[in-house]
PDB file of N, CA and C in Angstrom:
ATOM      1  N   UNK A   1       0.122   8.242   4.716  1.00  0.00           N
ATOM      2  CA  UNK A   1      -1.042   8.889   5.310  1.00  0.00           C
ATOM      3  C   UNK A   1      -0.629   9.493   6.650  1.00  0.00           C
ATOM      4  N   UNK A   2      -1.325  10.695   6.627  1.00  0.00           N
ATOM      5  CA  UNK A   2      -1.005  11.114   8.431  1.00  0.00           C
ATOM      6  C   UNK A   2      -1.543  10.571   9.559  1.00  0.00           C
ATOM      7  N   UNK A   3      -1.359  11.101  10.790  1.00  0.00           N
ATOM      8  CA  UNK A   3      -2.594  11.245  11.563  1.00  0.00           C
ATOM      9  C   UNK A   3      -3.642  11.879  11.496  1.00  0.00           C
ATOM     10  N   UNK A   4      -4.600  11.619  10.999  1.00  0.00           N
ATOM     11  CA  UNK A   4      -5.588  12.373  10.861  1.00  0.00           C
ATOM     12  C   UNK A   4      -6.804  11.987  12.675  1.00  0.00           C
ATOM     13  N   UNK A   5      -6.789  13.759  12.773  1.00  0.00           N
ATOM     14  CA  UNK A   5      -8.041  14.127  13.586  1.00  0.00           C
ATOM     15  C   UNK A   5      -9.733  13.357  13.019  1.00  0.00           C
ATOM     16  N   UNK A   6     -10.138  12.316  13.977  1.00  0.00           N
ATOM     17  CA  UNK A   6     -11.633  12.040  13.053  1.00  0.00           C
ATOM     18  C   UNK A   6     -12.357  11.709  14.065  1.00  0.00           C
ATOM     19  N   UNK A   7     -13.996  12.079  14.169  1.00  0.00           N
ATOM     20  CA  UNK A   7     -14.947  11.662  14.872  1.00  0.00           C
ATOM     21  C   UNK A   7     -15.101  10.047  13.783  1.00  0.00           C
ATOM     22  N   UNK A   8     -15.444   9.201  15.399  1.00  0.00           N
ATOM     23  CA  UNK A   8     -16.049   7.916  15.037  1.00  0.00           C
ATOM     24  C   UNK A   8     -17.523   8.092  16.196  1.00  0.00           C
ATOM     25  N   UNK A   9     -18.431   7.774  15.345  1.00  0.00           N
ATOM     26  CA  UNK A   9     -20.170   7.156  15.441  1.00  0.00           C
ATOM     27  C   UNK A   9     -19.811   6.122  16.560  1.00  0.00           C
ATOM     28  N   UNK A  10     -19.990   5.856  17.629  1.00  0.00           N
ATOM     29  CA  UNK A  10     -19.842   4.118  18.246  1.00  0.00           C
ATOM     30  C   UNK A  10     -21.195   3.284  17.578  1.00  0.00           C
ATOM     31  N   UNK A  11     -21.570   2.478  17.305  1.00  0.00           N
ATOM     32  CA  UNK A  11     -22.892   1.708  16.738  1.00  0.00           C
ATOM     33  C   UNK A  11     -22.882   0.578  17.506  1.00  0.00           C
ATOM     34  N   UNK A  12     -21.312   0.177  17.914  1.00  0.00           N
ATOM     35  CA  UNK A  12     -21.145  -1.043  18.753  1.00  0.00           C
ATOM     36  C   UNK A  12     -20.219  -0.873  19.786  1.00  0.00           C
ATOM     37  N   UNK A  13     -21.148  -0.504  20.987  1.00  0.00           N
ATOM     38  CA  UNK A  13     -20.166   0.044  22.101  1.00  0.00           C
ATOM     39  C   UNK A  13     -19.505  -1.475  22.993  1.00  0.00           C
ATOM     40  N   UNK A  14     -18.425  -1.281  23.798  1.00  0.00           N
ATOM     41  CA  UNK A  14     -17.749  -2.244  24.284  1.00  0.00           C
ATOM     42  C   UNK A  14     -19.150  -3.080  25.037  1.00  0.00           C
ATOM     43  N   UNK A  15     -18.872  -4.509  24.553  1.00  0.00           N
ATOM     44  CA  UNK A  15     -20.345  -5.484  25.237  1.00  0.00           C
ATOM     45  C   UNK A  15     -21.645  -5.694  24.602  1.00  0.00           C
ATOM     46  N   UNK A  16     -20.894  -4.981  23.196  1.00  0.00           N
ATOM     47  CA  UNK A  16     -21.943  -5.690  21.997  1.00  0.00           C
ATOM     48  C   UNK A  16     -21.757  -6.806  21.914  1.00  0.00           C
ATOM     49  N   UNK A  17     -22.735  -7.954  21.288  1.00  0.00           N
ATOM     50  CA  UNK A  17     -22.785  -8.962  20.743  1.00  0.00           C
ATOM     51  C   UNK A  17     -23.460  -8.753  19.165  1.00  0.00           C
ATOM     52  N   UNK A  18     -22.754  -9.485  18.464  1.00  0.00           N
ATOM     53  CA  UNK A  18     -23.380  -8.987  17.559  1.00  0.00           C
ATOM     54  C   UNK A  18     -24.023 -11.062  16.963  1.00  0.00           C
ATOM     55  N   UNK A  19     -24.288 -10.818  16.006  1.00  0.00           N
ATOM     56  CA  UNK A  19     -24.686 -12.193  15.085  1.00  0.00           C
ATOM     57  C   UNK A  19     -24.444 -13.148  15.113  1.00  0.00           C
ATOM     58  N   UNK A  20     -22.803 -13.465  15.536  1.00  0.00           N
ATOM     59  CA  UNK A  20     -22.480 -14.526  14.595  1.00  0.00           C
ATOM     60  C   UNK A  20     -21.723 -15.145  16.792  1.00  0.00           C
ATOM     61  N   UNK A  21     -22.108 -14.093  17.960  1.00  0.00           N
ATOM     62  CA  UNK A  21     -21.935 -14.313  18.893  1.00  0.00           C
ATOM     63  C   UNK A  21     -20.808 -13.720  19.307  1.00  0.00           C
ATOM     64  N   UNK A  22     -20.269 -13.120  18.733  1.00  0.00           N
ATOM     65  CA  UNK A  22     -18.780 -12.634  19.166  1.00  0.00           C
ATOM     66  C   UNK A  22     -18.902 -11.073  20.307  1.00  0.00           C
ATOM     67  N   UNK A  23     -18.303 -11.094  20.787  1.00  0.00           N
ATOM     68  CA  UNK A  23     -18.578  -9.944  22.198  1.00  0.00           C
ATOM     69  C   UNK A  23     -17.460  -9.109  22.028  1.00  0.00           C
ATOM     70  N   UNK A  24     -17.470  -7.388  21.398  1.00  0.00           N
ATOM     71  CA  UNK A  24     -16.520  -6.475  21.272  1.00  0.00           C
ATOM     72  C   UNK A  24     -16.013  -6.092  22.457  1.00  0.00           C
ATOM     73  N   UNK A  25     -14.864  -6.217  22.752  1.00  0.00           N
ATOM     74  CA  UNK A  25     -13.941  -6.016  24.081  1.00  0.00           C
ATOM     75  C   UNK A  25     -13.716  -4.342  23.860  1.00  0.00           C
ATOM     76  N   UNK A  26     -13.711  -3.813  22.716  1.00  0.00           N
ATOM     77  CA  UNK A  26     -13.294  -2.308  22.130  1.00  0.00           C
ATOM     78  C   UNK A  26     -14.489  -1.592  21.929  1.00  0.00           C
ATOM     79  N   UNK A  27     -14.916  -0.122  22.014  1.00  0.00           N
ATOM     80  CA  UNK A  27     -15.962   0.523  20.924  1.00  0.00           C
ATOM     81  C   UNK A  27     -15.696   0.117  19.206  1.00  0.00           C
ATOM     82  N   UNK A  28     -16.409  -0.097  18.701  1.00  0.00           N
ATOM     83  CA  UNK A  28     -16.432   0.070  17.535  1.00  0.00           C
ATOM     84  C   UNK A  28     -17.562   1.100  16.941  1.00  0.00           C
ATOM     85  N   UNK A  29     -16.791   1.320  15.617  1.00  0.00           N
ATOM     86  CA  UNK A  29     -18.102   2.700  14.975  1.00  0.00           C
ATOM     87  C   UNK A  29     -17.762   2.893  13.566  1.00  0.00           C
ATOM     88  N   UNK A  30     -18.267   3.913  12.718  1.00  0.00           N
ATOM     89  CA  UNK A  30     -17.607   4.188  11.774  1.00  0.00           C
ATOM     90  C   UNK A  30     -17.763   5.666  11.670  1.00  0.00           C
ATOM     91  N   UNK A  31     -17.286   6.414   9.972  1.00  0.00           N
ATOM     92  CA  UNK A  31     -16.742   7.486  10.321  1.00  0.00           C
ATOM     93  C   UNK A  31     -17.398   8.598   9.224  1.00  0.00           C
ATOM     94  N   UNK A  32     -18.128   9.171   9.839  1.00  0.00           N
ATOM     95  CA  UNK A  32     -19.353   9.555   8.511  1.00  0.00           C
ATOM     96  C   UNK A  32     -18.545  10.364   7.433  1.00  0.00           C
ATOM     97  N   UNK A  33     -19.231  10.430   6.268  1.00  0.00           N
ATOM     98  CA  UNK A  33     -18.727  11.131   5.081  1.00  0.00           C
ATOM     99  C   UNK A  33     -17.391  10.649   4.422  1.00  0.00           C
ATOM    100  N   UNK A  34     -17.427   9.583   5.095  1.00  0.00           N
ATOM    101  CA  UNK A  34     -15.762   8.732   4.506  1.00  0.00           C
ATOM    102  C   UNK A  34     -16.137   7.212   4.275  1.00  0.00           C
ATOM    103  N   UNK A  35     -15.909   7.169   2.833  1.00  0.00           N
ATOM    104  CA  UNK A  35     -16.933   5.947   2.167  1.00  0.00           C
ATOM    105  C   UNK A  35     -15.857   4.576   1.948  1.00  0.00           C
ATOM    106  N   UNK A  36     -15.560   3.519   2.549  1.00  0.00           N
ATOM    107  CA  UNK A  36     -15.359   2.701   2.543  1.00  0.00           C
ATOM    108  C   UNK A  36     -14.806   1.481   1.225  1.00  0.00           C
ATOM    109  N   UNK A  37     -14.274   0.412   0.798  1.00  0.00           N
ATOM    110  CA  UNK A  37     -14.105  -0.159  -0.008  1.00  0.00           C
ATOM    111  C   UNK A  37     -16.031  -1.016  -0.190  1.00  0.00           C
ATOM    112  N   UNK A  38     -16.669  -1.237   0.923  1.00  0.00           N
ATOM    113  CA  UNK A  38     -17.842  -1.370   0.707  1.00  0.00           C
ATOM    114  C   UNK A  38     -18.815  -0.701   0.299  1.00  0.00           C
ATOM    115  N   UNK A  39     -18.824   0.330   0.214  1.00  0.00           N
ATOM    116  CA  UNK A  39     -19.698   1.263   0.109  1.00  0.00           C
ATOM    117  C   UNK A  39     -20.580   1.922   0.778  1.00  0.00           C
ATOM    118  N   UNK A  40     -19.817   1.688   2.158  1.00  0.00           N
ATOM    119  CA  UNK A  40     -20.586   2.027   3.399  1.00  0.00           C
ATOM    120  C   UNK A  40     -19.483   3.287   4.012  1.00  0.00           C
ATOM    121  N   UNK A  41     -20.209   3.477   4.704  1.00  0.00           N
ATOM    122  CA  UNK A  41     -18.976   4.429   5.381  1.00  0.00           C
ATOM    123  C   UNK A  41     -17.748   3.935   6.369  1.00  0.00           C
ATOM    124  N   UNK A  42     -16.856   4.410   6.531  1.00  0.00           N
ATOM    125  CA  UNK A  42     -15.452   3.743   7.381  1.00  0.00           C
ATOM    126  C   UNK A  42     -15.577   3.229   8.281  1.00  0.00           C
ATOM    127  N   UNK A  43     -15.277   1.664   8.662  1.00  0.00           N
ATOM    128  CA  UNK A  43     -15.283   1.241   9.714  1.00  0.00           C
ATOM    129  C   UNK A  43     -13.909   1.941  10.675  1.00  0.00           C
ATOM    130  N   UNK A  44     -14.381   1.918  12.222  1.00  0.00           N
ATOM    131  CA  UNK A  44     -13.194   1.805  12.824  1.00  0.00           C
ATOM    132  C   UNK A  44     -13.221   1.230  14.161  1.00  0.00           C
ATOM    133  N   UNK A  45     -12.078   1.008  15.012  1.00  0.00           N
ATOM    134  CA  UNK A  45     -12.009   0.409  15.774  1.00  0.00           C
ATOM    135  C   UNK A  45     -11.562   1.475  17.064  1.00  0.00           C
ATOM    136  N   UNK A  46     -11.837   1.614  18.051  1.00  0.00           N
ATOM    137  CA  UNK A  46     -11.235   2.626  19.121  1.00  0.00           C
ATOM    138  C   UNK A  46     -10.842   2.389  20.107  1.00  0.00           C
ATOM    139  N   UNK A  47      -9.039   2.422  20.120  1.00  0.00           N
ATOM    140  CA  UNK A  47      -8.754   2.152  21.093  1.00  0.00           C
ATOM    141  C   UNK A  47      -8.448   3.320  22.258  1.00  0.00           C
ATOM    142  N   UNK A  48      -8.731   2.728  23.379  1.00  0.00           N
ATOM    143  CA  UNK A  48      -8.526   4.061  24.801  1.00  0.00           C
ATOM    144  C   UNK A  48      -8.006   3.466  26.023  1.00  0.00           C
ATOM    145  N   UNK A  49      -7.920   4.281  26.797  1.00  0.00           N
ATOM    146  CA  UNK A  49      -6.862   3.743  28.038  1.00  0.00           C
ATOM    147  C   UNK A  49      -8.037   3.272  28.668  1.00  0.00           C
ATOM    148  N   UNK A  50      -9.080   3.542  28.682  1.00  0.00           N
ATOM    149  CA  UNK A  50     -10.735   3.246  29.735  1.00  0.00           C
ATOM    150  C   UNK A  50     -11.456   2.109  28.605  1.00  0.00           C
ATOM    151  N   UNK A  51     -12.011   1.644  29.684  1.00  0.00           N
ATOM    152  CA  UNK A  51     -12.842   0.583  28.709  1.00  0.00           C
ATOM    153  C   UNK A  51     -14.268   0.567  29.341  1.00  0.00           C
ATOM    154  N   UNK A  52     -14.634   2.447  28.593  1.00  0.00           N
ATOM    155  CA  UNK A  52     -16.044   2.281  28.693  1.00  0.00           C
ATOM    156  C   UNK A  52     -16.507   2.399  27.639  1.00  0.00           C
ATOM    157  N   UNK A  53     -17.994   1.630  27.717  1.00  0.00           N
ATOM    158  CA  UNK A  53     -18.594   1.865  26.447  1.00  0.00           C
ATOM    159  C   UNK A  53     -18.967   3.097  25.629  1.00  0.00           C
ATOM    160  N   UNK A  54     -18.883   3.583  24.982  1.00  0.00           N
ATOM    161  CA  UNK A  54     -19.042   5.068  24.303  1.00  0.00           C
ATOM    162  C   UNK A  54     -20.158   5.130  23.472  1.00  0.00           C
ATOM    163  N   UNK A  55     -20.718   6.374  22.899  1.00  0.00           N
ATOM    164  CA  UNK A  55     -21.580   6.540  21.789  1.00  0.00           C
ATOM    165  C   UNK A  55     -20.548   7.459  20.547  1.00  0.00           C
ATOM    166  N   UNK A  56     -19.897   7.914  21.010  1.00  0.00           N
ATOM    167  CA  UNK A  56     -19.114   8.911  19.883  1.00  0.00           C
ATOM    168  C   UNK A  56     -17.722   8.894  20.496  1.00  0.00           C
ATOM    169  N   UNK A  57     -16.435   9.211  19.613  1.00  0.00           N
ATOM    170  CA  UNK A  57     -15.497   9.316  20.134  1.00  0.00           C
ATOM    171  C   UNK A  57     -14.345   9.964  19.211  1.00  0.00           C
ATOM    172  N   UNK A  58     -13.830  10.903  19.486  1.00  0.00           N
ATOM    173  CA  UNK A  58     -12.648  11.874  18.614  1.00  0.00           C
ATOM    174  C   UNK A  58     -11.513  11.602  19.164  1.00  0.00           C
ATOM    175  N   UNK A  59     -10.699  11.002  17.836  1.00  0.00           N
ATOM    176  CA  UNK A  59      -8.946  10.578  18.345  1.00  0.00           C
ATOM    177  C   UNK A  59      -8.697  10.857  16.806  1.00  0.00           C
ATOM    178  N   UNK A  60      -7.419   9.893  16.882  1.00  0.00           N
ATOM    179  CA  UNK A  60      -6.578  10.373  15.914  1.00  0.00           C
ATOM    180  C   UNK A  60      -6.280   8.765  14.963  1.00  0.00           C
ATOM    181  N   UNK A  61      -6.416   9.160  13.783  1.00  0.00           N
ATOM    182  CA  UNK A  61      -5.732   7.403  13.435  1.00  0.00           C
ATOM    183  C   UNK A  61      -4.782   7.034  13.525  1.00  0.00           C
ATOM    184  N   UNK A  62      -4.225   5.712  14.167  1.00  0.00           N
ATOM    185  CA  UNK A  62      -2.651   5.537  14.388  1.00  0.00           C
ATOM    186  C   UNK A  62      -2.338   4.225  13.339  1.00  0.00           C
ATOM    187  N   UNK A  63      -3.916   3.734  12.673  1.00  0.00           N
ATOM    188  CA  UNK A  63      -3.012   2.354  11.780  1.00  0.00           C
ATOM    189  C   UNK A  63      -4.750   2.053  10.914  1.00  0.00           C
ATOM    190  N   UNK A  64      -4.175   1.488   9.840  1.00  0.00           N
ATOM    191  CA  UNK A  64      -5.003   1.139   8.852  1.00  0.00           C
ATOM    192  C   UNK A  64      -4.484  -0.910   8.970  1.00  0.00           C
ATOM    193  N   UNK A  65      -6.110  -1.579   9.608  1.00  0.00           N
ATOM    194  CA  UNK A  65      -5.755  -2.797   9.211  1.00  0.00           C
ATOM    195  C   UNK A  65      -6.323  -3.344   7.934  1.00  0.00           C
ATOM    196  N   UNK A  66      -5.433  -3.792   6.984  1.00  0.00           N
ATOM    197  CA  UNK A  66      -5.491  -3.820   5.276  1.00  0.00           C
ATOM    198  C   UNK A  66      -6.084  -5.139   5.499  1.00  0.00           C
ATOM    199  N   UNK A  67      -7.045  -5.616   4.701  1.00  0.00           N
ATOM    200  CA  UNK A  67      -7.617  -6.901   4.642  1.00  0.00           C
ATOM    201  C   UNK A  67      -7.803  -7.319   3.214  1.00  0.00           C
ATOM    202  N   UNK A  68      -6.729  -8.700   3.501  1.00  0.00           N
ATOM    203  CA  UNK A  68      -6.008  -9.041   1.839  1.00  0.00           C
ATOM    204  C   UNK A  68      -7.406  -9.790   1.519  1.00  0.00           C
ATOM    205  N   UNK A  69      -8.614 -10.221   2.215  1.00  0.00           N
ATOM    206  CA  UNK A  69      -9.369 -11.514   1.621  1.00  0.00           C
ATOM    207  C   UNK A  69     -11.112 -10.775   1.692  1.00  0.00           C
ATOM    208  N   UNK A  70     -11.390  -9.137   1.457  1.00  0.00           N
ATOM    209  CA  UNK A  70     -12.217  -8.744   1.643  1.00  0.00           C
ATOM    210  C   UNK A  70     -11.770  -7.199   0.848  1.00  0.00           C
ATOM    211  N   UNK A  71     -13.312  -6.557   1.121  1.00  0.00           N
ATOM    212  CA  UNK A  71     -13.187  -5.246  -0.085  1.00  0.00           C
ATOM    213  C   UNK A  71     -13.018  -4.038   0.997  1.00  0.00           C
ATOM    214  N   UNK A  72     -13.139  -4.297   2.186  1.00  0.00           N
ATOM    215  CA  UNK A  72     -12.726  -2.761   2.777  1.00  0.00           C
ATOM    216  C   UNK A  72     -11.475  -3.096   4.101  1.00  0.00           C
ATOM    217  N   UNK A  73     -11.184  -2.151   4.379  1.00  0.00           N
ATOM    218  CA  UNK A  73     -10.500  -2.211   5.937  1.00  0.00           C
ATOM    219  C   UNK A  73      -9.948  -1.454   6.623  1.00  0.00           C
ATOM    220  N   UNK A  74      -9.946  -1.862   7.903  1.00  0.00           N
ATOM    221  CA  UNK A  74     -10.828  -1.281   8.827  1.00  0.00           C
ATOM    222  C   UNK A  74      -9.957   0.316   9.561  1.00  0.00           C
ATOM    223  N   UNK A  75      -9.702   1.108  10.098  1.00  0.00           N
ATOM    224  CA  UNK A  75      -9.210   1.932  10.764  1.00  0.00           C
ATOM    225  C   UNK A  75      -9.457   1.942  12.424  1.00  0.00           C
ATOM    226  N   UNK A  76      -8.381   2.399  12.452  1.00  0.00           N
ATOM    227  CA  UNK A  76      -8.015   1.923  14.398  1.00  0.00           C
ATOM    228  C   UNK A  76      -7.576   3.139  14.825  1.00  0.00           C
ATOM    229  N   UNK A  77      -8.498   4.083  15.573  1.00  0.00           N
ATOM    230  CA  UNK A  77      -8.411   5.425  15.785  1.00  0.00           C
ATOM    231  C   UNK A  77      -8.052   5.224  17.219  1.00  0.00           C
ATOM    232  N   UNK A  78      -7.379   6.138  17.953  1.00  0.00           N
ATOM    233  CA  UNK A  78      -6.754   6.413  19.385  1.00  0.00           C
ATOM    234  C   UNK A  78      -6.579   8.032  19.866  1.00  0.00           C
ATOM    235  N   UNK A  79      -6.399   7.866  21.254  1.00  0.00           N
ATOM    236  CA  UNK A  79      -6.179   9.215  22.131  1.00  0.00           C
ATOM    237  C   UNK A  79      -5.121   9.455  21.764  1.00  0.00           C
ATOM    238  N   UNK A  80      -5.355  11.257  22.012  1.00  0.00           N
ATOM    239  CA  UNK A  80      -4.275  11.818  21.642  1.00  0.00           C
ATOM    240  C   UNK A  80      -2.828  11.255  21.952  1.00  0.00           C
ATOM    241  N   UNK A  81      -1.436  11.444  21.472  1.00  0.00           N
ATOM    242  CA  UNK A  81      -0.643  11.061  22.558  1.00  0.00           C
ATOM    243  C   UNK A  81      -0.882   9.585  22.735  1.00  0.00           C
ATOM    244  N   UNK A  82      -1.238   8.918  22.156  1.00  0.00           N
ATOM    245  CA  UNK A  82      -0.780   7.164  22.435  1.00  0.00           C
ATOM    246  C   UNK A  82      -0.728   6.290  21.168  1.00  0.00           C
ATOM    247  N   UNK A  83       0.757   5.950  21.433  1.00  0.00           N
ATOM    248  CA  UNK A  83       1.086   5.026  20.226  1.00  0.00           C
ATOM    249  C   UNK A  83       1.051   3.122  20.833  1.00  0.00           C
ATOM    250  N   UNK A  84       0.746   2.564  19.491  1.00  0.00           N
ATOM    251  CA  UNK A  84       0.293   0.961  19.316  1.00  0.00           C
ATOM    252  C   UNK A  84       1.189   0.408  18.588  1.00  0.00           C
ATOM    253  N   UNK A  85       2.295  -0.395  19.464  1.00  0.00           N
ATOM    254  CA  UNK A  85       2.622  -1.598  18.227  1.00  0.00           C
ATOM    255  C   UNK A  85       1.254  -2.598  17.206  1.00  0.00           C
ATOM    256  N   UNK A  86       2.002  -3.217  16.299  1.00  0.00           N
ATOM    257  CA  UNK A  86       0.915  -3.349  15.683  1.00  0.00           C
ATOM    258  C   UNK A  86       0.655  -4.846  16.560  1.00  0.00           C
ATOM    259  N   UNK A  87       1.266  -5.343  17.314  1.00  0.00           N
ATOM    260  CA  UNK A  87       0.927  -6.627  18.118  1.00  0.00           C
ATOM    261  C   UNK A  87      -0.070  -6.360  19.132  1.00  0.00           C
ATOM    262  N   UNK A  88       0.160  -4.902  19.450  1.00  0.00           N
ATOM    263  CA  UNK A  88      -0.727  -4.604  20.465  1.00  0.00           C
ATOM    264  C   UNK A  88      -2.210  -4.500  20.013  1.00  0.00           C
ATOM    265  N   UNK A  89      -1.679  -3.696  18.478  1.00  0.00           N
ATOM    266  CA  UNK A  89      -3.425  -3.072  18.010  1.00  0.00           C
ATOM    267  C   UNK A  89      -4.249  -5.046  18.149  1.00  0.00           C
ATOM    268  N   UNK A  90      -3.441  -5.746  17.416  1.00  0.00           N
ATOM    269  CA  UNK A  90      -4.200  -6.845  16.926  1.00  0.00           C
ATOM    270  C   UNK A  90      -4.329  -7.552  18.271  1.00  0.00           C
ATOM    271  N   UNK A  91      -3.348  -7.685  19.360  1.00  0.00           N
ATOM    272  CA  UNK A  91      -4.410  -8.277  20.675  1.00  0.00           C
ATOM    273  C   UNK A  91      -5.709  -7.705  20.287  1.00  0.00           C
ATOM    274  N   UNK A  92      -6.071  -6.211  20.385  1.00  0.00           N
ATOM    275  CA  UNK A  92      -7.369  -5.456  20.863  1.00  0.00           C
ATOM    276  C   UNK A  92      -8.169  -5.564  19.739  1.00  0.00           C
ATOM    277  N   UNK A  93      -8.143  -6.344  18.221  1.00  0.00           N
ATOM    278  CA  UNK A  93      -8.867  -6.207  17.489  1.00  0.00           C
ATOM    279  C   UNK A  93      -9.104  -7.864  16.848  1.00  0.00           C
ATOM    280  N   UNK A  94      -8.411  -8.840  17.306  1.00  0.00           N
ATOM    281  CA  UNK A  94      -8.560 -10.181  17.534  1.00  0.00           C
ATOM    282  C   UNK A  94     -10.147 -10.758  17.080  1.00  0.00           C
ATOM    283  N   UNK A  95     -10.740 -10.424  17.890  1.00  0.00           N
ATOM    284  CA  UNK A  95     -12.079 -10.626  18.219  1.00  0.00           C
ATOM    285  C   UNK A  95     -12.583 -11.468  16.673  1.00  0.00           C
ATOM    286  N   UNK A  96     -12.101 -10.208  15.789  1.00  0.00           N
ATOM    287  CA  UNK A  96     -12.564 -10.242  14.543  1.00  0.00           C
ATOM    288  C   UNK A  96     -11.926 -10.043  13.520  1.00  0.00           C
ATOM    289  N   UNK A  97     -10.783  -9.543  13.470  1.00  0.00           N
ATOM    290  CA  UNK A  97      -9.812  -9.544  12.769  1.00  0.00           C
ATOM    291  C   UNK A  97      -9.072 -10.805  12.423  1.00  0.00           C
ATOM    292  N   UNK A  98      -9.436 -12.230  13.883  1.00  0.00           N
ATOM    293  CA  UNK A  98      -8.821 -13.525  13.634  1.00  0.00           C
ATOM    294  C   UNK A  98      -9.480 -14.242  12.367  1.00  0.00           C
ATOM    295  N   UNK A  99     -10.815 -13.955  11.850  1.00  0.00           N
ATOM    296  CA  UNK A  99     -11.264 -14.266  10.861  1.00  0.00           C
ATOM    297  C   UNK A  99     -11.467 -14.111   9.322  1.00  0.00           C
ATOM    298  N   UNK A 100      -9.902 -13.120   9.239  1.00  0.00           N
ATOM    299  CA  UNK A 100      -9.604 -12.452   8.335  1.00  0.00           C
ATOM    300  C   UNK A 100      -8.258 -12.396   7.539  1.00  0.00           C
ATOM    301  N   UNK A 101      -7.419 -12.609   6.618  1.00  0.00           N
ATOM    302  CA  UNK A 101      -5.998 -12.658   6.390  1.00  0.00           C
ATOM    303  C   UNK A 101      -5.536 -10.925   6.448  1.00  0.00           C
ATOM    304  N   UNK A 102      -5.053 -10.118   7.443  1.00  0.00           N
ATOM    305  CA  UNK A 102      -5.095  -8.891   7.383  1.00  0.00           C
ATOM    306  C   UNK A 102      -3.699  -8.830   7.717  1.00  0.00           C
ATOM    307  N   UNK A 103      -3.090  -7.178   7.639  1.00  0.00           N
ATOM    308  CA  UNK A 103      -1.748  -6.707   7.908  1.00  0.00           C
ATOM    309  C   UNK A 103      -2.362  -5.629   8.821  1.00  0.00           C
ATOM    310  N   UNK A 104      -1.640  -4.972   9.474  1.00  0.00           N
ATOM    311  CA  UNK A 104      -1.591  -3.432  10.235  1.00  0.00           C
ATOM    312  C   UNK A 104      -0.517  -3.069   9.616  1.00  0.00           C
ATOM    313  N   UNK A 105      -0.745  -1.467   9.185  1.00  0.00           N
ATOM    314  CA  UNK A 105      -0.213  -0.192   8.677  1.00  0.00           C
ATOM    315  C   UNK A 105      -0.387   0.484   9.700  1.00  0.00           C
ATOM    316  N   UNK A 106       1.158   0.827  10.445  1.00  0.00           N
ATOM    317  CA  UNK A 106       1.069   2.160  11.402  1.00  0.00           C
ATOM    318  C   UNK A 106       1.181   3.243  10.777  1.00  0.00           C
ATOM    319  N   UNK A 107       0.447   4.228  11.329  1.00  0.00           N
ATOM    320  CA  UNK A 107       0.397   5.225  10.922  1.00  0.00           C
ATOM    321  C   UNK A 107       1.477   6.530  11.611  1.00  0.00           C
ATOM    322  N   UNK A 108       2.330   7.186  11.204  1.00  0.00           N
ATOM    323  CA  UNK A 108       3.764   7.790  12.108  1.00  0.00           C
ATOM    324  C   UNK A 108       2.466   9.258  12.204  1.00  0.00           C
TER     325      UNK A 108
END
């Protein structure tokens, strides 16, 4: 897969809480017209050099985290010009990703 150019929706900007109590350190969003292993549209995760909360945000995908114990997963979109080991992506996606048996796929 390439890098692909994609708008992400934020739905859960950095300092959400969501349900189950967990507090997103990242924007999260998903990615309209791109339908998911759920049947929802693409989750993703956004990482940036600023850690403000956002409503929308256009980067590039740099890694697909594959989730061996569930039906979709997730995408980890970034600014132009910045690459993520995958140790790095998973510090920044921890939160929720620790509750999951997953891999990261970088994306070149």
């Amino acid at each position: 897969m390439e890098r692909l150019l994609l708008k992400v929706t934020i739905d859960r900007p950095i300092g959400y809480q969501d349900d189950f109590g967990n507090i997103y350190p990242i924007n999260y969003g998903y990615i309209a017209g791109i339908i998911a292993g759920d049947g929802e549209e693409q989750d993703a995760y956004v990482l940036r050099t600023s850690d403000e909360p956002l409503k929308e945000f256009t980067g590039y995908l740099v890694a697909i985290i594959r989730r061996k114990d569930d039906v979709e997963d997730k995408w980890v979109i970034a600014e132009a010009n910045q690459t993520y080991s995958a140790q790095e992506i998973y510090q920044a996606v921890e939160f929720l990703e620790k509750y999951f048996d997953s891999e990261i796929e970088l994306i070149e």
